[in-house]
C-alpha atoms as a PDB file:
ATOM      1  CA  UNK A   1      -6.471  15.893  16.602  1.00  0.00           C
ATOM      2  CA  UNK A   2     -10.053  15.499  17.714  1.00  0.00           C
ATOM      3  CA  UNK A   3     -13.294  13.948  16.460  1.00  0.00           C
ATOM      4  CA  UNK A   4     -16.860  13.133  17.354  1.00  0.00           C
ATOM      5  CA  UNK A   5     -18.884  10.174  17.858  1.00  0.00           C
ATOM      6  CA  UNK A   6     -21.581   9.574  15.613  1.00  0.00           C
ATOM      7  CA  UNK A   7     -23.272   6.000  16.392  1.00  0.00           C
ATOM      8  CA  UNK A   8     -22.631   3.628  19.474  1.00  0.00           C
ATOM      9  CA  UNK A   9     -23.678  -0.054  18.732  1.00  0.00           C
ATOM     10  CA  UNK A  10     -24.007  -3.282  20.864  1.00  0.00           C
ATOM     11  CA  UNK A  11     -25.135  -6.731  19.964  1.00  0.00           C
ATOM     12  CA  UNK A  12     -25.196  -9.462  23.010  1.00  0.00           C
ATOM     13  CA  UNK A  13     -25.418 -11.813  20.224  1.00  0.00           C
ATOM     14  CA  UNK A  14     -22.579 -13.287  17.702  1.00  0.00           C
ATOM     15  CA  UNK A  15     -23.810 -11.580  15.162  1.00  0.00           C
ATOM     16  CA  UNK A  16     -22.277  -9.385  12.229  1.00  0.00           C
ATOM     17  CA  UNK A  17     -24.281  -6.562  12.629  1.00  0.00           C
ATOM     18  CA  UNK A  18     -25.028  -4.308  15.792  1.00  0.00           C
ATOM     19  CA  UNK A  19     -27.886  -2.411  16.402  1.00  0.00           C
ATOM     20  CA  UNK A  20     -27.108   0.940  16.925  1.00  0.00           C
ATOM     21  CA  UNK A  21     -28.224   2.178  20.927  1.00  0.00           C
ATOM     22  CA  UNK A  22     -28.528   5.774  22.395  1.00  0.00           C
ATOM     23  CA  UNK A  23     -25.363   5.160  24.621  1.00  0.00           C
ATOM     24  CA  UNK A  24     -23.230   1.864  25.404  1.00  0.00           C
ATOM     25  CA  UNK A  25     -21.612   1.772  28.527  1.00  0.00           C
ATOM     26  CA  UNK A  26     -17.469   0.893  28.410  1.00  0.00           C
ATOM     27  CA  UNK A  27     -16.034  -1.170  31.186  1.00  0.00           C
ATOM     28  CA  UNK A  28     -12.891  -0.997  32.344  1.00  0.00           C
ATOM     29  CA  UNK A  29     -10.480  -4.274  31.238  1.00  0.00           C
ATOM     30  CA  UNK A  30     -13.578  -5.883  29.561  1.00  0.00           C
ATOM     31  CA  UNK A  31     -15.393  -3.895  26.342  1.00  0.00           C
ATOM     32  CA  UNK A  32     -18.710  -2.918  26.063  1.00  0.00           C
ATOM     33  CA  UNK A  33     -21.263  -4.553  28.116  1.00  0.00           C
ATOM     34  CA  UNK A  34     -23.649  -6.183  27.666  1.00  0.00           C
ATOM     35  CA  UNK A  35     -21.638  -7.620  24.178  1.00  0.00           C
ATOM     36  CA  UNK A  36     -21.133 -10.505  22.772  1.00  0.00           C
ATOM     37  CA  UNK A  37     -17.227  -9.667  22.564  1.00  0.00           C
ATOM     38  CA  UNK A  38     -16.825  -8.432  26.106  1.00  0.00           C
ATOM     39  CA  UNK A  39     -14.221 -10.054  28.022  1.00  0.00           C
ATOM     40  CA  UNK A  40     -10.575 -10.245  29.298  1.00  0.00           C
ATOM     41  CA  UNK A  41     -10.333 -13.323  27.178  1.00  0.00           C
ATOM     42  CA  UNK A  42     -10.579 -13.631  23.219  1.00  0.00           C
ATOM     43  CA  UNK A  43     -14.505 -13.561  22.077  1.00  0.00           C
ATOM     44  CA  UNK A  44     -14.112 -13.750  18.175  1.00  0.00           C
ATOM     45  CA  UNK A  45     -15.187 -17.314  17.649  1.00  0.00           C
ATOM     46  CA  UNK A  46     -12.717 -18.373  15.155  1.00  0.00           C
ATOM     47  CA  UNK A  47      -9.767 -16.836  18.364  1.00  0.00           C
ATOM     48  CA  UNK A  48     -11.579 -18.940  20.470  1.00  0.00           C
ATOM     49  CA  UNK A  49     -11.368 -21.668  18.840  1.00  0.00           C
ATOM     50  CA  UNK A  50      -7.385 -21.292  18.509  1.00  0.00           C
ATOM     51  CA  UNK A  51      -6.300 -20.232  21.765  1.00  0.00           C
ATOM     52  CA  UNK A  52      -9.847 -19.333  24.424  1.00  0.00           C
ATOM     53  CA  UNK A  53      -7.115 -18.329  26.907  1.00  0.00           C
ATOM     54  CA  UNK A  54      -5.670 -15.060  24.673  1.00  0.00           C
ATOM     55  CA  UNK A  55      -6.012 -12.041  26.034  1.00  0.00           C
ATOM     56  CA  UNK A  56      -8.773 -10.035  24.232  1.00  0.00           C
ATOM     57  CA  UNK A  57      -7.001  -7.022  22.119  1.00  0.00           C
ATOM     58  CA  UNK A  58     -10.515  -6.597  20.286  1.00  0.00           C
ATOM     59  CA  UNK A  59     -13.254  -5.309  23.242  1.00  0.00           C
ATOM     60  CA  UNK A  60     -13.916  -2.190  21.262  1.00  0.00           C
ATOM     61  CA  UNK A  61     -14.307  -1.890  17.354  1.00  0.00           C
ATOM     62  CA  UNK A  62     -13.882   1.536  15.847  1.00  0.00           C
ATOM     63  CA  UNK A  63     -14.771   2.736  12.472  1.00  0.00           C
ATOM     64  CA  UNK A  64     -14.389   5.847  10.640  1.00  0.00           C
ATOM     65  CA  UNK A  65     -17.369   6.828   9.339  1.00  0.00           C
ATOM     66  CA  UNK A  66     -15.655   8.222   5.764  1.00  0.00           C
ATOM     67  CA  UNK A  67     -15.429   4.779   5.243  1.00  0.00           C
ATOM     68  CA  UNK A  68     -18.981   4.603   4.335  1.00  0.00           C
ATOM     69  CA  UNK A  69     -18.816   7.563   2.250  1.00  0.00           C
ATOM     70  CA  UNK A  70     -15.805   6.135   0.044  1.00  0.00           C
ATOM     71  CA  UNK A  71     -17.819   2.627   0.156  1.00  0.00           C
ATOM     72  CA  UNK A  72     -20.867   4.492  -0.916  1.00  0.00           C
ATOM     73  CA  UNK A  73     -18.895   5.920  -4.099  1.00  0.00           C
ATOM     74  CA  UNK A  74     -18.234   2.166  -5.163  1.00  0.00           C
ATOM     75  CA  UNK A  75     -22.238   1.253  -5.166  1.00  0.00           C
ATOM     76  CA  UNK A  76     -22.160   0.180  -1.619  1.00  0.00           C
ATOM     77  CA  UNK A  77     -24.556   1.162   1.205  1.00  0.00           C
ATOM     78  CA  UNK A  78     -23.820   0.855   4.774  1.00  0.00           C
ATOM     79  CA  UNK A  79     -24.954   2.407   7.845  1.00  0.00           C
ATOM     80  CA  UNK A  80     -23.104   2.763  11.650  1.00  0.00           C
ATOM     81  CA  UNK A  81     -23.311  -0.551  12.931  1.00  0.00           C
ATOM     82  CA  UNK A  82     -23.576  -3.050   9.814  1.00  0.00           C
ATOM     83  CA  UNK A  83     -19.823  -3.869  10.255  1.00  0.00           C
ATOM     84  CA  UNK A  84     -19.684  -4.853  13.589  1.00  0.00           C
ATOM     85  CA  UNK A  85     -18.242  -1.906  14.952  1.00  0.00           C
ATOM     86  CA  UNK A  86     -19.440  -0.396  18.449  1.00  0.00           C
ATOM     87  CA  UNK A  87     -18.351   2.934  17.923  1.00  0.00           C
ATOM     88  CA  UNK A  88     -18.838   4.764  14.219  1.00  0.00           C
ATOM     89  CA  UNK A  89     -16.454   8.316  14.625  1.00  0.00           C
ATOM     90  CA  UNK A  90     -15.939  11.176  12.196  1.00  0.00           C
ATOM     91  CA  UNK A  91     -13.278  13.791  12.001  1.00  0.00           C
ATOM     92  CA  UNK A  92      -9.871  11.016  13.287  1.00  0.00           C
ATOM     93  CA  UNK A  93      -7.845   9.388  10.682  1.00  0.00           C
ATOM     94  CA  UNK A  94      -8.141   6.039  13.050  1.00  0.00           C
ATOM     95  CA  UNK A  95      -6.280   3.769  10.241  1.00  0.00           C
ATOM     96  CA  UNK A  96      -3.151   6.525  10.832  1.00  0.00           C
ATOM     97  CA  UNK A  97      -2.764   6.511  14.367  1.00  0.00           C
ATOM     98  CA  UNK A  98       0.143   4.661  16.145  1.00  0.00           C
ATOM     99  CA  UNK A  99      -0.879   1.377  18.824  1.00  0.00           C
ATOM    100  CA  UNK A 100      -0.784   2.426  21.721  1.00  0.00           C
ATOM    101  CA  UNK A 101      -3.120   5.663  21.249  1.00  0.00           C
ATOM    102  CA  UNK A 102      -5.146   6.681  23.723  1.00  0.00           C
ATOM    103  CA  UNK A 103      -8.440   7.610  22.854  1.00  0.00           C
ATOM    104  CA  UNK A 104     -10.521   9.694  25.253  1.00  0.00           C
ATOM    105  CA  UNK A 105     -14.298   9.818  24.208  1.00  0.00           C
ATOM    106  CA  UNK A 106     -17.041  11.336  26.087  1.00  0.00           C
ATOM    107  CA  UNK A 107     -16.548  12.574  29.651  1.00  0.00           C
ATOM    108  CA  UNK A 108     -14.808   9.790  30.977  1.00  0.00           C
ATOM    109  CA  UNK A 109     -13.727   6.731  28.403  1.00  0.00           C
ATOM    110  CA  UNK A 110     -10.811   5.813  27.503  1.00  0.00           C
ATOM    111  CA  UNK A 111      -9.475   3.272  24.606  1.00  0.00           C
ATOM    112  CA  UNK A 112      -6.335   2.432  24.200  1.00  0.00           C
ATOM    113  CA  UNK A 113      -5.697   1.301  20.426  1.00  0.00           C
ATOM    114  CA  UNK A 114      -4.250  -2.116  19.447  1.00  0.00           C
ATOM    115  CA  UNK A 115      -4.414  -2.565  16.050  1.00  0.00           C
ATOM    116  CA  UNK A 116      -6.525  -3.220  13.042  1.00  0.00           C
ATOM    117  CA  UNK A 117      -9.632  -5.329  12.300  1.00  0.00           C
ATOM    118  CA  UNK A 118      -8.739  -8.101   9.995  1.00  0.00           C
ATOM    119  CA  UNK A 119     -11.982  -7.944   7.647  1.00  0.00           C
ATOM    120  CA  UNK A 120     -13.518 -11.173   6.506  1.00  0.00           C
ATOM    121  CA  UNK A 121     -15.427 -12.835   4.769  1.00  0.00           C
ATOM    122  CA  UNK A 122     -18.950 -12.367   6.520  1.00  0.00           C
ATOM    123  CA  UNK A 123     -18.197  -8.647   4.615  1.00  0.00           C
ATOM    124  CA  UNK A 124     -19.515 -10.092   1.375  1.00  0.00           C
ATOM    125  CA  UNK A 125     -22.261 -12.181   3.169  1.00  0.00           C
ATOM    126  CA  UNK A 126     -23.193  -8.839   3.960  1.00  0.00           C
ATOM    127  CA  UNK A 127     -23.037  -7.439   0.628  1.00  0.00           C
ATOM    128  CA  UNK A 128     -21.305  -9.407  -1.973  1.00  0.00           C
ATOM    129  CA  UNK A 129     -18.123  -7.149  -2.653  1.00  0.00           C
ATOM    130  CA  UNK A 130     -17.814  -5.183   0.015  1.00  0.00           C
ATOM    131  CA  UNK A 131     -14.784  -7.219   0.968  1.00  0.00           C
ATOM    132  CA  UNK A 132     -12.223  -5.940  -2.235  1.00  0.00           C
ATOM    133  CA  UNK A 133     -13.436  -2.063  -0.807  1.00  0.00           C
ATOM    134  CA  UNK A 134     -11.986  -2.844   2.871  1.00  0.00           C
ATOM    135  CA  UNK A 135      -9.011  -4.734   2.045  1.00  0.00           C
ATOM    136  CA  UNK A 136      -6.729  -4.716  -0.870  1.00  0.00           C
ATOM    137  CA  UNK A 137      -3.261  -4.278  -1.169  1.00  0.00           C
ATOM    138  CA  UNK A 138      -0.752  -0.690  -2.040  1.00  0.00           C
ATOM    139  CA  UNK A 139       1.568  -0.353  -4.924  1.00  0.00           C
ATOM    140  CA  UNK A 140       4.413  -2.651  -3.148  1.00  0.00           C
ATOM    141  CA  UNK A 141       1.663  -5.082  -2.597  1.00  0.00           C
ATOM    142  CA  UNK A 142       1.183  -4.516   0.946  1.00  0.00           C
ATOM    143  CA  UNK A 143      -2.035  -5.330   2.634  1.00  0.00           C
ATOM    144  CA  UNK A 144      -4.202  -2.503   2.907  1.00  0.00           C
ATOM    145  CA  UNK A 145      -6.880  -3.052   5.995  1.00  0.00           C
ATOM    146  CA  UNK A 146      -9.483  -0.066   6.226  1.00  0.00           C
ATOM    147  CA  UNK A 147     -12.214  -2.369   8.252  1.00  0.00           C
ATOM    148  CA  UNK A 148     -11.280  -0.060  11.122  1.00  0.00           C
ATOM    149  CA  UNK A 149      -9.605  -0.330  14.192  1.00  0.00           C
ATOM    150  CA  UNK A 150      -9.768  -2.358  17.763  1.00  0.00           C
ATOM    151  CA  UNK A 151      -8.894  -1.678  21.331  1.00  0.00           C
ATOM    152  CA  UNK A 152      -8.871  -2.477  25.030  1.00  0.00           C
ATOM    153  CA  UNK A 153     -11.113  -0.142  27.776  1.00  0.00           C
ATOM    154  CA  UNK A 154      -8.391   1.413  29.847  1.00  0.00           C
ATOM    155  CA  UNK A 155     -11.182   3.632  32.002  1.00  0.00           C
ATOM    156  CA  UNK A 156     -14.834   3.103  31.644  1.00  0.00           C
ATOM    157  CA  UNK A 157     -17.627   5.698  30.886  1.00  0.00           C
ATOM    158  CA  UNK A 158     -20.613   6.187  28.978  1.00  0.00           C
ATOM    159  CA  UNK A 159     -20.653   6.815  25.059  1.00  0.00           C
ATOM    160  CA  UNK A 160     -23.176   8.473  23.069  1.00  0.00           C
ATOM    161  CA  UNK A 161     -23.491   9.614  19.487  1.00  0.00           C
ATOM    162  CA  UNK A 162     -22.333  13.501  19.546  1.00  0.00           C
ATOM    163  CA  UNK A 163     -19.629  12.945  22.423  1.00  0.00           C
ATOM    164  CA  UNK A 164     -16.123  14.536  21.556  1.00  0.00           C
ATOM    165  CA  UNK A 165     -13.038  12.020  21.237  1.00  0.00           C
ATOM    166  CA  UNK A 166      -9.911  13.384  22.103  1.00  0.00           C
ATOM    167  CA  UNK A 167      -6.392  11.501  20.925  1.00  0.00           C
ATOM    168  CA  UNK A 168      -3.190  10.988  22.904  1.00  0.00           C
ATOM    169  CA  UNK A 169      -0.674   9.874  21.354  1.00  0.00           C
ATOM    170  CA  UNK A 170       2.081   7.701  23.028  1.00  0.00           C
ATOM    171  CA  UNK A 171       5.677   8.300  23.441  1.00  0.00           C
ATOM    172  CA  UNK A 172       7.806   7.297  20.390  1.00  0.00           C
ATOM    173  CA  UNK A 173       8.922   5.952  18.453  1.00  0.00           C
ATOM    174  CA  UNK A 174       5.319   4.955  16.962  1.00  0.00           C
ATOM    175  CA  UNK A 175       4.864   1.635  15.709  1.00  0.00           C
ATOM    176  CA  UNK A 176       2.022   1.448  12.804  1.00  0.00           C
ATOM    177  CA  UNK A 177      -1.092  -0.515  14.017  1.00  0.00           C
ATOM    178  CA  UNK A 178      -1.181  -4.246  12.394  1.00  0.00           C
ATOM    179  CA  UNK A 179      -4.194  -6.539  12.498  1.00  0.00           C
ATOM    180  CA  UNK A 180      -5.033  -7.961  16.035  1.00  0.00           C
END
């Protein structure tokens, strides 16, 4: 299984968007620098204000571009960046892959993956919504999360929009990701 890159975004800001760069540069046990969620610690404000001493499972935020294509069939519009994520990829069912993954982008980065984004509600803030297209529940009523996916930088490197990601799965048994 393999995929491609298509935006990099970085916001030193708490903000909900993230301007989309030409690369972003991953750092080893911290995110992306230069972010406003960089850190061994939790950055999220609302972790921070449960527990500042967590560690941080959320330094990188992945989302499959498709998203915005099935989004985009509901009315909605949204561009690489506008959720937050840092790194917008096409081609890797990210929602499907076990924690734990390893996911080697560019030349030299690597993620490892430790669950899903919990979406809230600063989706419809964004566009009023959005939320009911990124969360919702199956047919046994189980929570459905599609806001993509977070992990930690095992091995820094530079990302930029076109790089190849490959995926490594780990040893089983696989354990589904869950929010983080």
């Amino acid at each position: 299984m393999s995929g491609t890159v298509t935006a990099v975004s970085s916001n030193g800001t708490h903000s909900f968007t993230k301007p989309n760069r030409d690369s972003i540069t991953l750092l080893a046990g911290l995110g992306v620098e230069g972010d406003a969620h960089a850190g061994v610690t939790v950055k999220h404000r609302s972790r921070v204000a449960k527990d500042p001493t967590q560690p941080n499972l959320r330094q990188v935020h992945l989302i499959h571009e498709e998203l915005f294509d099935e989004v985009g069939e509901a009315g909605f519009k949204v561009r690489p960046g506008e959720l937050g994520e840092n790194i917008t990829t096409r081609g890797i069912d990210l929602l499907g892959l076990p924690t734990g993954t390893l996911l080697r982008i560019g030349g030299e980065a690597v993620v490892e993956l430790t669950g899903l984004r919990n979406p809230c509600l600063q989706i419809d803030n964004f566009q009023n919504g959005l939320l009911k297209q990124v969360l919702g529940r199956d047919a046994d009523g189980n929570v459905i999360r599609k806001a993509g996916v977070m992990g930690v930088v095992r091995t820094g490197g530079v990302v930029r929009p076109g790089d190849a990601i490959g995926v490594e799965l780990p040893d089983g048994p696989h354990r589904p990701l869950d929010r983080v």
